[in-house]
N, C-alpha and C. Protein backbone atom coordinates (compact mmCIF):
# COMPACT_ATOMS: atom_id res chain seq x y z
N UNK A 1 -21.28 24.67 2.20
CA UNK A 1 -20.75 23.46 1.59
C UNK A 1 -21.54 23.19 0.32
N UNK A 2 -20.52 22.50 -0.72
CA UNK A 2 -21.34 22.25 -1.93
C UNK A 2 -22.44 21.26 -1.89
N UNK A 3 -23.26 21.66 -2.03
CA UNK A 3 -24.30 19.76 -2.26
C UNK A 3 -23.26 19.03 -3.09
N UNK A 4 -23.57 17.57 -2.35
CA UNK A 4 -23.36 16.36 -2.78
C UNK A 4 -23.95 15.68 -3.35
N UNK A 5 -23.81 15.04 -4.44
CA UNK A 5 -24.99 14.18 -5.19
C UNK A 5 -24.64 12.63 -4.29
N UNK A 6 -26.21 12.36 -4.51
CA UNK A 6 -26.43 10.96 -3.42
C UNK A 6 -25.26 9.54 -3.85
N UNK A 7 -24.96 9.79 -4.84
CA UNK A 7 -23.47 8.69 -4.79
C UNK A 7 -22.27 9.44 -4.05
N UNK A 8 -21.50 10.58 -4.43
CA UNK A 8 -21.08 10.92 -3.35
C UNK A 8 -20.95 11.00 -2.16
N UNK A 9 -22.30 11.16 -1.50
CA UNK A 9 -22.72 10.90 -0.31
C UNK A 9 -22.64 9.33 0.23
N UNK A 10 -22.63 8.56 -0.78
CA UNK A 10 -22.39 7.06 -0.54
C UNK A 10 -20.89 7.07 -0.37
N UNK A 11 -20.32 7.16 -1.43
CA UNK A 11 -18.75 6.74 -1.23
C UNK A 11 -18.07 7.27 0.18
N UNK A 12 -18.76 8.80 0.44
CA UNK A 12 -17.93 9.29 1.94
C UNK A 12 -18.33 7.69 2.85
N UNK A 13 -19.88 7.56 2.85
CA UNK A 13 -20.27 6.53 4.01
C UNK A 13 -19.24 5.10 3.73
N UNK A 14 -19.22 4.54 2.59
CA UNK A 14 -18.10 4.03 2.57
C UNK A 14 -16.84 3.78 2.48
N UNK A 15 -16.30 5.05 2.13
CA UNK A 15 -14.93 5.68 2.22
C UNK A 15 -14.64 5.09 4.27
N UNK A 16 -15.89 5.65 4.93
CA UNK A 16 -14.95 5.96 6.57
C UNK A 16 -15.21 3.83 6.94
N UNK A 17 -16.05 3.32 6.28
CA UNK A 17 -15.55 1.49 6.38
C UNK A 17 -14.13 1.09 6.77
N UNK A 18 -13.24 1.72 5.57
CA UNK A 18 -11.93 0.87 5.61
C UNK A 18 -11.26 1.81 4.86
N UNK A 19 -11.45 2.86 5.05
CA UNK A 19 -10.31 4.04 4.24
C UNK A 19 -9.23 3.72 2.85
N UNK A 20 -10.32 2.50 2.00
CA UNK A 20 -9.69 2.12 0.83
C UNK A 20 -10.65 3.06 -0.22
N UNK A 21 -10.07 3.94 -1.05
CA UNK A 21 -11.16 4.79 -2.02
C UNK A 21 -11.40 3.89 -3.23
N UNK A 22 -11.04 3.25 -3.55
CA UNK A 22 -10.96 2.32 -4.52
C UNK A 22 -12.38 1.46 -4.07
N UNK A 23 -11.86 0.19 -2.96
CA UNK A 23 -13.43 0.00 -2.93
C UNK A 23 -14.66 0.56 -2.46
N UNK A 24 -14.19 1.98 -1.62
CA UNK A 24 -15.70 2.59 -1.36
C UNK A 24 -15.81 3.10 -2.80
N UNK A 25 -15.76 3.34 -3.55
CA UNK A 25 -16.14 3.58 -5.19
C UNK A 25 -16.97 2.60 -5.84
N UNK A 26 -16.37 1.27 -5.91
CA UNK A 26 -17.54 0.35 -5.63
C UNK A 26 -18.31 -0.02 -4.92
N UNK A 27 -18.07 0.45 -4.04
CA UNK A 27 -19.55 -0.16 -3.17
C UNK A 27 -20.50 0.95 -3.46
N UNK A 28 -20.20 1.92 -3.70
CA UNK A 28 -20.93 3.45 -4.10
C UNK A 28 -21.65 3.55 -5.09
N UNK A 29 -21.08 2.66 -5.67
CA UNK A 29 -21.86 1.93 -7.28
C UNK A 29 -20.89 2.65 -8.66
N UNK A 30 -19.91 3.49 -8.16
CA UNK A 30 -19.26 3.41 -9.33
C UNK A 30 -18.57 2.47 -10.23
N UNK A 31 -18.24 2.43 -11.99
CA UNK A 31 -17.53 1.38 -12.46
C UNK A 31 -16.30 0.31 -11.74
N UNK A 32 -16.26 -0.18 -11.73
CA UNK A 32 -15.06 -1.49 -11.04
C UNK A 32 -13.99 -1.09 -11.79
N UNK A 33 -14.55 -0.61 -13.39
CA UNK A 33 -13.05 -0.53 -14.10
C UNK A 33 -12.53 0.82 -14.02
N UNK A 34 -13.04 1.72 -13.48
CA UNK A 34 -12.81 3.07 -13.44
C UNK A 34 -12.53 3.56 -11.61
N UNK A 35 -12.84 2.47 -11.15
CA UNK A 35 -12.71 3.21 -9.38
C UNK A 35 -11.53 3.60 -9.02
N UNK A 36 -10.75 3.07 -9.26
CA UNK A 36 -9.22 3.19 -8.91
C UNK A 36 -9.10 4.75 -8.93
N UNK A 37 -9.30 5.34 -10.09
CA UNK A 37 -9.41 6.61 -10.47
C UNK A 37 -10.73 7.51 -10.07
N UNK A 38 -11.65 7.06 -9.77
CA UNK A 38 -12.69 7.80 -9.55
C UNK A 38 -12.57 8.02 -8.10
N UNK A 39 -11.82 7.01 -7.43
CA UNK A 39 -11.81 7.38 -5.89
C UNK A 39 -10.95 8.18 -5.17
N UNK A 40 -9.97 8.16 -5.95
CA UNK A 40 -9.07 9.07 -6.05
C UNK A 40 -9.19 10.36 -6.47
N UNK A 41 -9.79 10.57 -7.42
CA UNK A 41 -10.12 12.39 -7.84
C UNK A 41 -11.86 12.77 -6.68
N UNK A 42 -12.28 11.44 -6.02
CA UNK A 42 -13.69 12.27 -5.38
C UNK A 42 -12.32 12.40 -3.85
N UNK A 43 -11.90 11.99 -3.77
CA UNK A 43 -10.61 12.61 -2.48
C UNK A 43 -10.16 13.50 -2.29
N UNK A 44 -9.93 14.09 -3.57
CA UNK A 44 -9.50 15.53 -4.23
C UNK A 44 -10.68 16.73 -4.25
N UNK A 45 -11.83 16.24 -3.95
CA UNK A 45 -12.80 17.35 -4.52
C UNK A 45 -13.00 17.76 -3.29
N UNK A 46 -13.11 19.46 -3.14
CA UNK A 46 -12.83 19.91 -1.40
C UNK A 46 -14.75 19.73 -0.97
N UNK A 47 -15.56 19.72 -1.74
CA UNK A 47 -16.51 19.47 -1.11
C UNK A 47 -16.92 18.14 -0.67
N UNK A 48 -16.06 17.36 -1.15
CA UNK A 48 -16.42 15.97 -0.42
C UNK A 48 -14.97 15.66 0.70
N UNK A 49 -14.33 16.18 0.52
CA UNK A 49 -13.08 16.37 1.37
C UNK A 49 -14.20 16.84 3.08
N UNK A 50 -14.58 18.43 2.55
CA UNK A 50 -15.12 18.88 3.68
C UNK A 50 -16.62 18.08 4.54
N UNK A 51 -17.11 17.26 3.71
CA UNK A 51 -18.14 16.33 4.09
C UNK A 51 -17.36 14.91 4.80
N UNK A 52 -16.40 14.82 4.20
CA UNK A 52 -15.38 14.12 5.02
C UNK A 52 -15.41 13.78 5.92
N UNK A 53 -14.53 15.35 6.54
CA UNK A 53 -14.04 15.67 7.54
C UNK A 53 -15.09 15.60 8.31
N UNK A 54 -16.17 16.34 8.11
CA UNK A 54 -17.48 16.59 9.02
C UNK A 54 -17.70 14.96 9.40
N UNK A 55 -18.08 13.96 8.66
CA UNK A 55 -18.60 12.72 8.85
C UNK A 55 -17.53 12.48 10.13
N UNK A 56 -16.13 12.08 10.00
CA UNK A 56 -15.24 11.60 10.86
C UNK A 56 -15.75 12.60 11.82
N UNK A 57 -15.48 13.88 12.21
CA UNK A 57 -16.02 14.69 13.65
C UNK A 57 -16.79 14.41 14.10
N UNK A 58 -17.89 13.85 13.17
CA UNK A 58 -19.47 13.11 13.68
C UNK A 58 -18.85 11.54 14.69
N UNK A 59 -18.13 11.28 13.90
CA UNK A 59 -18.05 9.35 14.57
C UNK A 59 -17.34 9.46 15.74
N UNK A 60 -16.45 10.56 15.62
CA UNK A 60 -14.84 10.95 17.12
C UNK A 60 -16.18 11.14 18.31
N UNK A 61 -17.01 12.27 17.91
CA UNK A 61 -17.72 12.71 19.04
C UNK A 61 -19.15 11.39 19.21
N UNK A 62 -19.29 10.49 18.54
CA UNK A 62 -20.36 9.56 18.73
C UNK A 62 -19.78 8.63 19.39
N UNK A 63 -18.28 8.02 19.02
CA UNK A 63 -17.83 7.10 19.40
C UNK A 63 -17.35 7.13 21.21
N UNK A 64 -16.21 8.24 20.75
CA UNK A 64 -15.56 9.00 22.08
C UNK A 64 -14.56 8.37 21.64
N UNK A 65 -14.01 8.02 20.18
CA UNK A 65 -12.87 8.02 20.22
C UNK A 65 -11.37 8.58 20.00
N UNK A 66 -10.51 8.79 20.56
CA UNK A 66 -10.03 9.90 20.41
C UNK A 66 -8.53 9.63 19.99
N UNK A 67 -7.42 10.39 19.61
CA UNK A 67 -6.00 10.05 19.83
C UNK A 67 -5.74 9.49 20.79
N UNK A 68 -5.85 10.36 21.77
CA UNK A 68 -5.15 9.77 23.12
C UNK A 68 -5.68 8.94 23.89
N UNK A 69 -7.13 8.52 23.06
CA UNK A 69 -6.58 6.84 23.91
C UNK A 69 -6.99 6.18 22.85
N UNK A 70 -6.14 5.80 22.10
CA UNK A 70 -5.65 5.27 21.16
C UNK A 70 -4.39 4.77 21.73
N UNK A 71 -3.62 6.12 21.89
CA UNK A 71 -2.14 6.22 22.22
C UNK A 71 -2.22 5.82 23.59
N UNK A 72 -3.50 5.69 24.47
CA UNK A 72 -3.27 5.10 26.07
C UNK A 72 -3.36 3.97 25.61
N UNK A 73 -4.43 3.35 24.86
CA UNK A 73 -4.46 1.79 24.55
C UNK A 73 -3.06 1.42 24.20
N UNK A 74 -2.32 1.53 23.34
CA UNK A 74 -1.21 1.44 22.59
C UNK A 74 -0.21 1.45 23.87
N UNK A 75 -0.10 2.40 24.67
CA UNK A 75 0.73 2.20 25.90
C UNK A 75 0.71 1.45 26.66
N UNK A 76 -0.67 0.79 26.88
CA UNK A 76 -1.06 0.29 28.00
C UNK A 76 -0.12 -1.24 27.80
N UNK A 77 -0.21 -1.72 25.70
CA UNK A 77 0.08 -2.60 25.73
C UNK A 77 1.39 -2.62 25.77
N UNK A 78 2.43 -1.41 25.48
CA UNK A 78 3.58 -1.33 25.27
C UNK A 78 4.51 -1.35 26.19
N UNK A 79 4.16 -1.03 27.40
CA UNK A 79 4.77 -0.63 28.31
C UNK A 79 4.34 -2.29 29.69
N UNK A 80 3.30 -3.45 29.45
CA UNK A 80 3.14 -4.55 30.03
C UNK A 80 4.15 -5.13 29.75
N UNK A 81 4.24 -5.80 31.05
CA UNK A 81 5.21 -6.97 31.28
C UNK A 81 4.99 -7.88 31.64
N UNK A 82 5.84 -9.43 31.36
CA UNK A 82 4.70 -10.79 31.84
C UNK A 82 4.53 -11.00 33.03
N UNK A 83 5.23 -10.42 33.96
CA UNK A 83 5.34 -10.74 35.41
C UNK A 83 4.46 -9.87 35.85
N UNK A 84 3.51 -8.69 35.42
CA UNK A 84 2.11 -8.33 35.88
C UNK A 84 1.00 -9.88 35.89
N UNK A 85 1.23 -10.44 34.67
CA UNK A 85 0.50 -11.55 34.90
C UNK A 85 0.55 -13.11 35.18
N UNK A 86 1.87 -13.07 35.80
CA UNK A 86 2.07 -14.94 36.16
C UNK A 86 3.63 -14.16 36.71
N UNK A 87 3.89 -15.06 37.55
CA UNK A 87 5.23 -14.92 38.64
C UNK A 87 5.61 -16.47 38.90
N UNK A 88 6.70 -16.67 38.92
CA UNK A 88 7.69 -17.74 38.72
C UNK A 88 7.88 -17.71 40.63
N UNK A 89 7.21 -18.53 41.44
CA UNK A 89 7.45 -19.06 42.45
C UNK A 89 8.38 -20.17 43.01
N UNK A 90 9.16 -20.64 44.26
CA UNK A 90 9.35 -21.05 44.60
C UNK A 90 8.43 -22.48 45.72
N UNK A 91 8.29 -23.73 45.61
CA UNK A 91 7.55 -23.86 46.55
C UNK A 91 8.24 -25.56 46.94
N UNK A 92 7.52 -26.01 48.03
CA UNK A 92 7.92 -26.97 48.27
C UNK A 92 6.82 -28.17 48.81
N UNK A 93 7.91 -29.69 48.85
CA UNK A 93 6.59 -30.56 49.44
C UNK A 93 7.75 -31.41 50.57
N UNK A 94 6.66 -32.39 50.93
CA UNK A 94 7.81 -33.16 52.27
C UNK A 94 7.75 -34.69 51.55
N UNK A 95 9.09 -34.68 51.02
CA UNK A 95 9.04 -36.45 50.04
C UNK A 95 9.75 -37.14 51.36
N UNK A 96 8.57 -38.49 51.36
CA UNK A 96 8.58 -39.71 51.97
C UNK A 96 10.34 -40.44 51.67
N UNK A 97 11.14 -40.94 53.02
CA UNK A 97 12.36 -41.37 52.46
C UNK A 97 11.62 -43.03 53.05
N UNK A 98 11.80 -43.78 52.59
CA UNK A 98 11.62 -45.01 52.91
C UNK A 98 12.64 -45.73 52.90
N UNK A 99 12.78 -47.23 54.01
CA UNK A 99 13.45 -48.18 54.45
C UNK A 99 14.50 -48.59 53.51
N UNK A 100 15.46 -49.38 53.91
CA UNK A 100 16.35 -49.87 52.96
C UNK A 100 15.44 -51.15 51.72
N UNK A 101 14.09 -51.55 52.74
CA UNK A 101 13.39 -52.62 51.89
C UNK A 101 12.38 -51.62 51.20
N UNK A 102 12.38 -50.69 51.27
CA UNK A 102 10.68 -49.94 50.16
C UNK A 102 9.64 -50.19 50.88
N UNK A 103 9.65 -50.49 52.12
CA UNK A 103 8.59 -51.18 52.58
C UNK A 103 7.73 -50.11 53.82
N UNK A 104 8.48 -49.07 54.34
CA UNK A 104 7.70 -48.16 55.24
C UNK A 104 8.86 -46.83 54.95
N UNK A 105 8.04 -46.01 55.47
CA UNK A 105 8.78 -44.51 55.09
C UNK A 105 8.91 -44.20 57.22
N UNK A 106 10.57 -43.75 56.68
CA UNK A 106 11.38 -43.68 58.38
C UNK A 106 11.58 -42.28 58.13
N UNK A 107 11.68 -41.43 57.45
CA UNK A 107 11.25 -39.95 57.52
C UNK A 107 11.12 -38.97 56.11
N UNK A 108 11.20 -38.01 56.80
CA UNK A 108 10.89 -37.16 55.48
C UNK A 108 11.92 -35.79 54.99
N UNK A 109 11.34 -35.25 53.75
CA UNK A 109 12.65 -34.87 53.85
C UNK A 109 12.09 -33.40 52.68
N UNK A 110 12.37 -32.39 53.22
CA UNK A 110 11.42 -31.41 52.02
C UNK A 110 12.28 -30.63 50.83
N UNK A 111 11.90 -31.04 49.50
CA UNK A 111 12.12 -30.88 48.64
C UNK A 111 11.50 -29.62 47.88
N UNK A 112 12.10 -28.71 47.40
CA UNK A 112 11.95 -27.94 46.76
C UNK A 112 12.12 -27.65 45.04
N UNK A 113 11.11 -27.01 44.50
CA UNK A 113 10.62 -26.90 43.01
C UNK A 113 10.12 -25.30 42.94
N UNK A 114 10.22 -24.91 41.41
CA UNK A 114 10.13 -23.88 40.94
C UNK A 114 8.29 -24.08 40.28
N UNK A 115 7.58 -22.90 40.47
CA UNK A 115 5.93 -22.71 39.75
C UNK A 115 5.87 -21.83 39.25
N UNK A 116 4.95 -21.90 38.69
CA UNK A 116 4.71 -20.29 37.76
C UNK A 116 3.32 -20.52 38.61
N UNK A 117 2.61 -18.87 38.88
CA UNK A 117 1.32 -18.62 39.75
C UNK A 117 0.89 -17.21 38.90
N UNK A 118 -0.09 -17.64 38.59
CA UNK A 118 -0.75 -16.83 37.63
C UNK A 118 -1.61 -15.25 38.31
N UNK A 119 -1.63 -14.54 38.17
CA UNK A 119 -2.59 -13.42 38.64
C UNK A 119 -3.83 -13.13 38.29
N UNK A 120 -4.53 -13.37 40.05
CA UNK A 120 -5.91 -13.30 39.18
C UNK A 120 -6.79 -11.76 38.58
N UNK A 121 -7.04 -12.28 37.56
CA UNK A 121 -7.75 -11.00 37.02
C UNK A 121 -8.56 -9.83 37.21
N UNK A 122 -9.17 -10.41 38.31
CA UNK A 122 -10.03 -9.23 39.00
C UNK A 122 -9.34 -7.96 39.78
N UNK A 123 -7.64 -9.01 39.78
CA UNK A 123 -6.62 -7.70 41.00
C UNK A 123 -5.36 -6.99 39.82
N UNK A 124 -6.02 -7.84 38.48
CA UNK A 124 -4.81 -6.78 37.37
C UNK A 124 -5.86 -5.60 37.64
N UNK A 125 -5.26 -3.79 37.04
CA UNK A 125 -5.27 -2.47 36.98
C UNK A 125 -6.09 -2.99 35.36
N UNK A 126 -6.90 -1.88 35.15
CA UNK A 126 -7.52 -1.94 34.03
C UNK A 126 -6.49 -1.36 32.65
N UNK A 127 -5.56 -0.40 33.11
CA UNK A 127 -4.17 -0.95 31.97
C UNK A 127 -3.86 -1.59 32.09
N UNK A 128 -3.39 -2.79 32.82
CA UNK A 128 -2.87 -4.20 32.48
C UNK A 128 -3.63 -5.33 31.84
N UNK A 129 -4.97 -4.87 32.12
CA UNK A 129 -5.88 -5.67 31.49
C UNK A 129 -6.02 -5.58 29.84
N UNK A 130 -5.54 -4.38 29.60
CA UNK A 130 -6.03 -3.83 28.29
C UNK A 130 -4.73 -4.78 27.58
N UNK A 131 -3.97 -5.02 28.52
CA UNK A 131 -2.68 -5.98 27.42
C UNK A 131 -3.02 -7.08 27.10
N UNK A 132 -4.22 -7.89 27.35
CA UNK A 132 -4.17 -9.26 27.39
C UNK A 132 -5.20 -9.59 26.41
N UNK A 133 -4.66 -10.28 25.03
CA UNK A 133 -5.72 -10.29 23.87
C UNK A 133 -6.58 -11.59 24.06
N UNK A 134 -5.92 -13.04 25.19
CA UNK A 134 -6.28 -14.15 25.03
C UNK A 134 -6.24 -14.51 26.63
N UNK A 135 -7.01 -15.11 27.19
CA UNK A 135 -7.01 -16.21 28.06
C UNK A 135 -7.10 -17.55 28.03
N UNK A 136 -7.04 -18.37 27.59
CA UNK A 136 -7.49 -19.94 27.37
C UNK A 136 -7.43 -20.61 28.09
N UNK A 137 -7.31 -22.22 28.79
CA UNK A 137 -7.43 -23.52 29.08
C UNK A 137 -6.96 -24.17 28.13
N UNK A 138 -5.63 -24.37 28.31
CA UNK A 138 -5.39 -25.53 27.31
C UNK A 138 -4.67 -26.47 27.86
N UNK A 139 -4.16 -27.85 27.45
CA UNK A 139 -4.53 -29.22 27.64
C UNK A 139 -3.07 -29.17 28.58
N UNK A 140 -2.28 -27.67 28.52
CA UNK A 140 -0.76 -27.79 29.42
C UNK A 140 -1.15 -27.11 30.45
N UNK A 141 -2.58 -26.41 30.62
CA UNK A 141 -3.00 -25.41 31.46
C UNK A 141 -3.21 -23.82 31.42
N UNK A 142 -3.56 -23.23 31.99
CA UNK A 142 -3.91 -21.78 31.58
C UNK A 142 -2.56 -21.37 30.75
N UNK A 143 -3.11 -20.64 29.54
CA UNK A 143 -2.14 -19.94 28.54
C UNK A 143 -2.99 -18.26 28.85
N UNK A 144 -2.13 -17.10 28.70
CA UNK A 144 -2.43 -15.97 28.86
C UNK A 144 -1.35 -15.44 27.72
N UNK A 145 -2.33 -14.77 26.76
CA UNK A 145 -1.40 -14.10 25.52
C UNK A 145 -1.71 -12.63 25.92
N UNK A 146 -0.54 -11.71 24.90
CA UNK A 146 -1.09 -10.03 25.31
C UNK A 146 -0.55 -9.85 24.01
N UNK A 147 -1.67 -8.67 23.56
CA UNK A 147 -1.12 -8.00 22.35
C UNK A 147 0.56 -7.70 22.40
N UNK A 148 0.91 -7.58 21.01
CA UNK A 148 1.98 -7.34 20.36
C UNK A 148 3.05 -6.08 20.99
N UNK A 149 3.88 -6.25 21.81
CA UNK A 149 4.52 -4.77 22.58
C UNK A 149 5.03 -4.74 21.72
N UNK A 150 5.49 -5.13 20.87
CA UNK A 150 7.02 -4.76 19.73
C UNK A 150 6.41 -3.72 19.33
N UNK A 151 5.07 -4.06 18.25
CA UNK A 151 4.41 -3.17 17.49
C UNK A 151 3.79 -2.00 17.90
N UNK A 152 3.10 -2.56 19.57
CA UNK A 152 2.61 -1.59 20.03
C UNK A 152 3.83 0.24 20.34
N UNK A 153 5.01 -0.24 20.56
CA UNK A 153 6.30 0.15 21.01
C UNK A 153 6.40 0.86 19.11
N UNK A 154 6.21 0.44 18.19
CA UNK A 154 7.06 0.84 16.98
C UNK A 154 5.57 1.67 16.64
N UNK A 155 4.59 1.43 17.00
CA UNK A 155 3.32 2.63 16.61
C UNK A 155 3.40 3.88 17.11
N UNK A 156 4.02 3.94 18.51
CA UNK A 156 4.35 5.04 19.51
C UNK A 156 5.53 5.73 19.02
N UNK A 157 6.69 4.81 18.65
CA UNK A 157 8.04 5.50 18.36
C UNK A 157 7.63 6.21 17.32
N UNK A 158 6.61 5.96 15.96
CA UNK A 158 6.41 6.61 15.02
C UNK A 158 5.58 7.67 15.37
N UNK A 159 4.71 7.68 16.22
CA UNK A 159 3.71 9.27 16.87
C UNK A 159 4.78 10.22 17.33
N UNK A 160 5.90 9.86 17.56
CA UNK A 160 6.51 11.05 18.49
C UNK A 160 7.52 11.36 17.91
N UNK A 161 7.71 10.62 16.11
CA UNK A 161 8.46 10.95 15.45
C UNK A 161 10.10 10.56 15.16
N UNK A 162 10.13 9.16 15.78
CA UNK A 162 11.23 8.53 16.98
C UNK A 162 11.98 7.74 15.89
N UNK A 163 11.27 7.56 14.81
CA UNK A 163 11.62 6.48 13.93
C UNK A 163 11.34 7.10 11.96
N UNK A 164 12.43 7.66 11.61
CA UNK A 164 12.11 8.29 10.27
C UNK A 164 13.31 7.49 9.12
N UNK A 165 13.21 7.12 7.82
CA UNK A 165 14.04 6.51 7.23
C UNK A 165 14.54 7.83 6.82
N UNK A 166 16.15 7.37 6.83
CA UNK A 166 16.96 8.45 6.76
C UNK A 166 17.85 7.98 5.36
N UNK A 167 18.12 8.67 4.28
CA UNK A 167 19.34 8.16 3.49
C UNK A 167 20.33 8.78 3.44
N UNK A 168 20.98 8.44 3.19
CA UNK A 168 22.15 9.16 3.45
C UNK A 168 23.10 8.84 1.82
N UNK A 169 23.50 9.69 1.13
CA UNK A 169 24.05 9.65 -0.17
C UNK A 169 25.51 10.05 -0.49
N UNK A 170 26.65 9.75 -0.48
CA UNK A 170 27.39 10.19 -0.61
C UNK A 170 28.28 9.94 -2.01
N UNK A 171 29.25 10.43 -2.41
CA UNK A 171 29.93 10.26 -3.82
C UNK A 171 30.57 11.57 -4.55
N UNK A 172 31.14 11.54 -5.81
CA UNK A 172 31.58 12.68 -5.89
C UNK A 172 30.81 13.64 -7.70
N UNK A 173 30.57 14.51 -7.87
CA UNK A 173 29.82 14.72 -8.40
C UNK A 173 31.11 15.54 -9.35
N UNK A 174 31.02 15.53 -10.80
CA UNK A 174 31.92 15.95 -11.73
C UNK A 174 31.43 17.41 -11.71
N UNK A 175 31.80 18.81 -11.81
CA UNK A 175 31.33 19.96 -11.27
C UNK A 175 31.99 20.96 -12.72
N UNK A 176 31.61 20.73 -13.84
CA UNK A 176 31.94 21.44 -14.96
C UNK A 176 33.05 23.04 -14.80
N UNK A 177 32.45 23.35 -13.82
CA UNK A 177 32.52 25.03 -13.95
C UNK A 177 33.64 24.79 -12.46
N UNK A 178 33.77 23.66 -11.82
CA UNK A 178 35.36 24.05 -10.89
C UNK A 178 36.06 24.63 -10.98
N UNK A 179 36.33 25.47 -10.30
CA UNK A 179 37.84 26.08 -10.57
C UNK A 179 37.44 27.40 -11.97
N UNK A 180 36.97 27.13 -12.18
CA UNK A 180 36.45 28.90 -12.61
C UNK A 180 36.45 30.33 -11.68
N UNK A 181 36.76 31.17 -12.74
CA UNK A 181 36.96 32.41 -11.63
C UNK A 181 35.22 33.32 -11.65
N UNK A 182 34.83 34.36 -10.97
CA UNK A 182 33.74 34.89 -10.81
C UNK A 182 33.42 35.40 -12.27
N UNK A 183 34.65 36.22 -12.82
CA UNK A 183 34.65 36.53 -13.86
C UNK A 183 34.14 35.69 -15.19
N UNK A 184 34.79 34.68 -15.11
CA UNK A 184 34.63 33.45 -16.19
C UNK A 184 33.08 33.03 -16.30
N UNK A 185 32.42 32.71 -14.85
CA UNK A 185 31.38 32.13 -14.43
C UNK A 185 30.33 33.51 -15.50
N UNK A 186 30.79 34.69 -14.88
CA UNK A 186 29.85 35.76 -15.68
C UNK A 186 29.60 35.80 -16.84
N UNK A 187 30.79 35.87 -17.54
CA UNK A 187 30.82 35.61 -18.96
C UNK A 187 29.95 34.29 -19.23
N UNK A 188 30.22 33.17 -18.94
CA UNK A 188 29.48 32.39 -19.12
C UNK A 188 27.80 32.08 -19.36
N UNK A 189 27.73 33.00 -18.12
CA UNK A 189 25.80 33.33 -17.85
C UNK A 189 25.38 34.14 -19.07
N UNK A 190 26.55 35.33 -19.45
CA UNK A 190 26.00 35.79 -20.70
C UNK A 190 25.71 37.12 -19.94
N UNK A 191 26.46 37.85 -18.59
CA UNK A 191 26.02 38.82 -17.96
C UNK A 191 27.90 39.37 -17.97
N UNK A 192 27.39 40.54 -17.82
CA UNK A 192 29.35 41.43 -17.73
C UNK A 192 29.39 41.70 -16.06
N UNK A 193 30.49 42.10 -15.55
CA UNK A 193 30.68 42.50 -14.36
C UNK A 193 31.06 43.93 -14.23
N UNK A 194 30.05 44.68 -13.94
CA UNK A 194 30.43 46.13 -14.23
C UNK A 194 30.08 46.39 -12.59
């Protein structure tokens, strides 16, 4: 590998921050008015390309992070549903019927209502857990949020290639040489048909 001069060696370390080359250029200490372009052609240079690459292999194997669980995280959230975590119950109580005066209760009588019953957390699967970005207490009672399935669902469709913009062009194109014979076409090129 080529040596790197020690700004180089900076911009890779801040290049893998936030994979913007522009500001790892500044933070690297190159010009502000020139990064745009400077971060862009050190992207291009295969010896910092290949120092790159090496740095990221360094962080995959330090971190342990990998594609596929990326793509398990991403599933885990894509594929949750709310009824892993709260279920819509049935339940009931025994309402007091009282006298024609309001004055003593002569029997009872059991009434039935709809609950929501939440699941407790210790008995969600550690993929179901991975769906849930929020727990709170709030003033209507436990709220339970989960990451984004739409997105999680449209990150996946795009890994497996599920989702590509397609155009489609149609119209009619004026074609000079239509209806010409092989012969004609030859002459034309400036070649004989022998």
């Amino acid at each position: 590998m080529a040596k790197l001069t020690e700004k180089q060696k900076r911009f890779v370390e801040e290049y893998l921050i936030d994979l913007n080359a522009t500001q790892a250029a500044i933070r690297a200490g190159y010009k502000e008015k020139t990064a745009y372009r400077t971060g862009a052609d050190n992207l291009r240079k295969p010896q910092i390309q290949e120092y790159l690459n090496k740095r990221m292999k360094d962080r995959v194997q330090r971190t342990e992070i990998t594609q596929d669980k990326v793509i398990e995280e991403l599933a885990a959230i894509a594929f949750a549903k709310g009824s892993d975590f709260a279920k819509v119950v049935e339940k009931s109580y025994m309402k007091p019927i009282y006298s024609a005066d309001g004055k003593e209760i002569i029997d009872e009588k059991e009434v039935f209502y709809k609950d929501v019953e939440l699941e407790i957390t210790d008995n969600l699967s550690e993929d179901k857990k991975k769906a849930i970005s929020a727990i709170k207490n709030t003033k209507f009672g436990i709220s339970i949020e989960t990451a984004d399935k739409v997105k999680a669902l449209e990150l996946l469709g795009k890994h497996l290639g599920m989702f590509k913009d397609k155009v489609e062009v149609t119209g009619n194109i004026n074609n000079p040489y239509e209806g010409l014979t092989r012969e004609q076409l030859l002459k034309i090129a400036g070649e004989d048909d022998e």
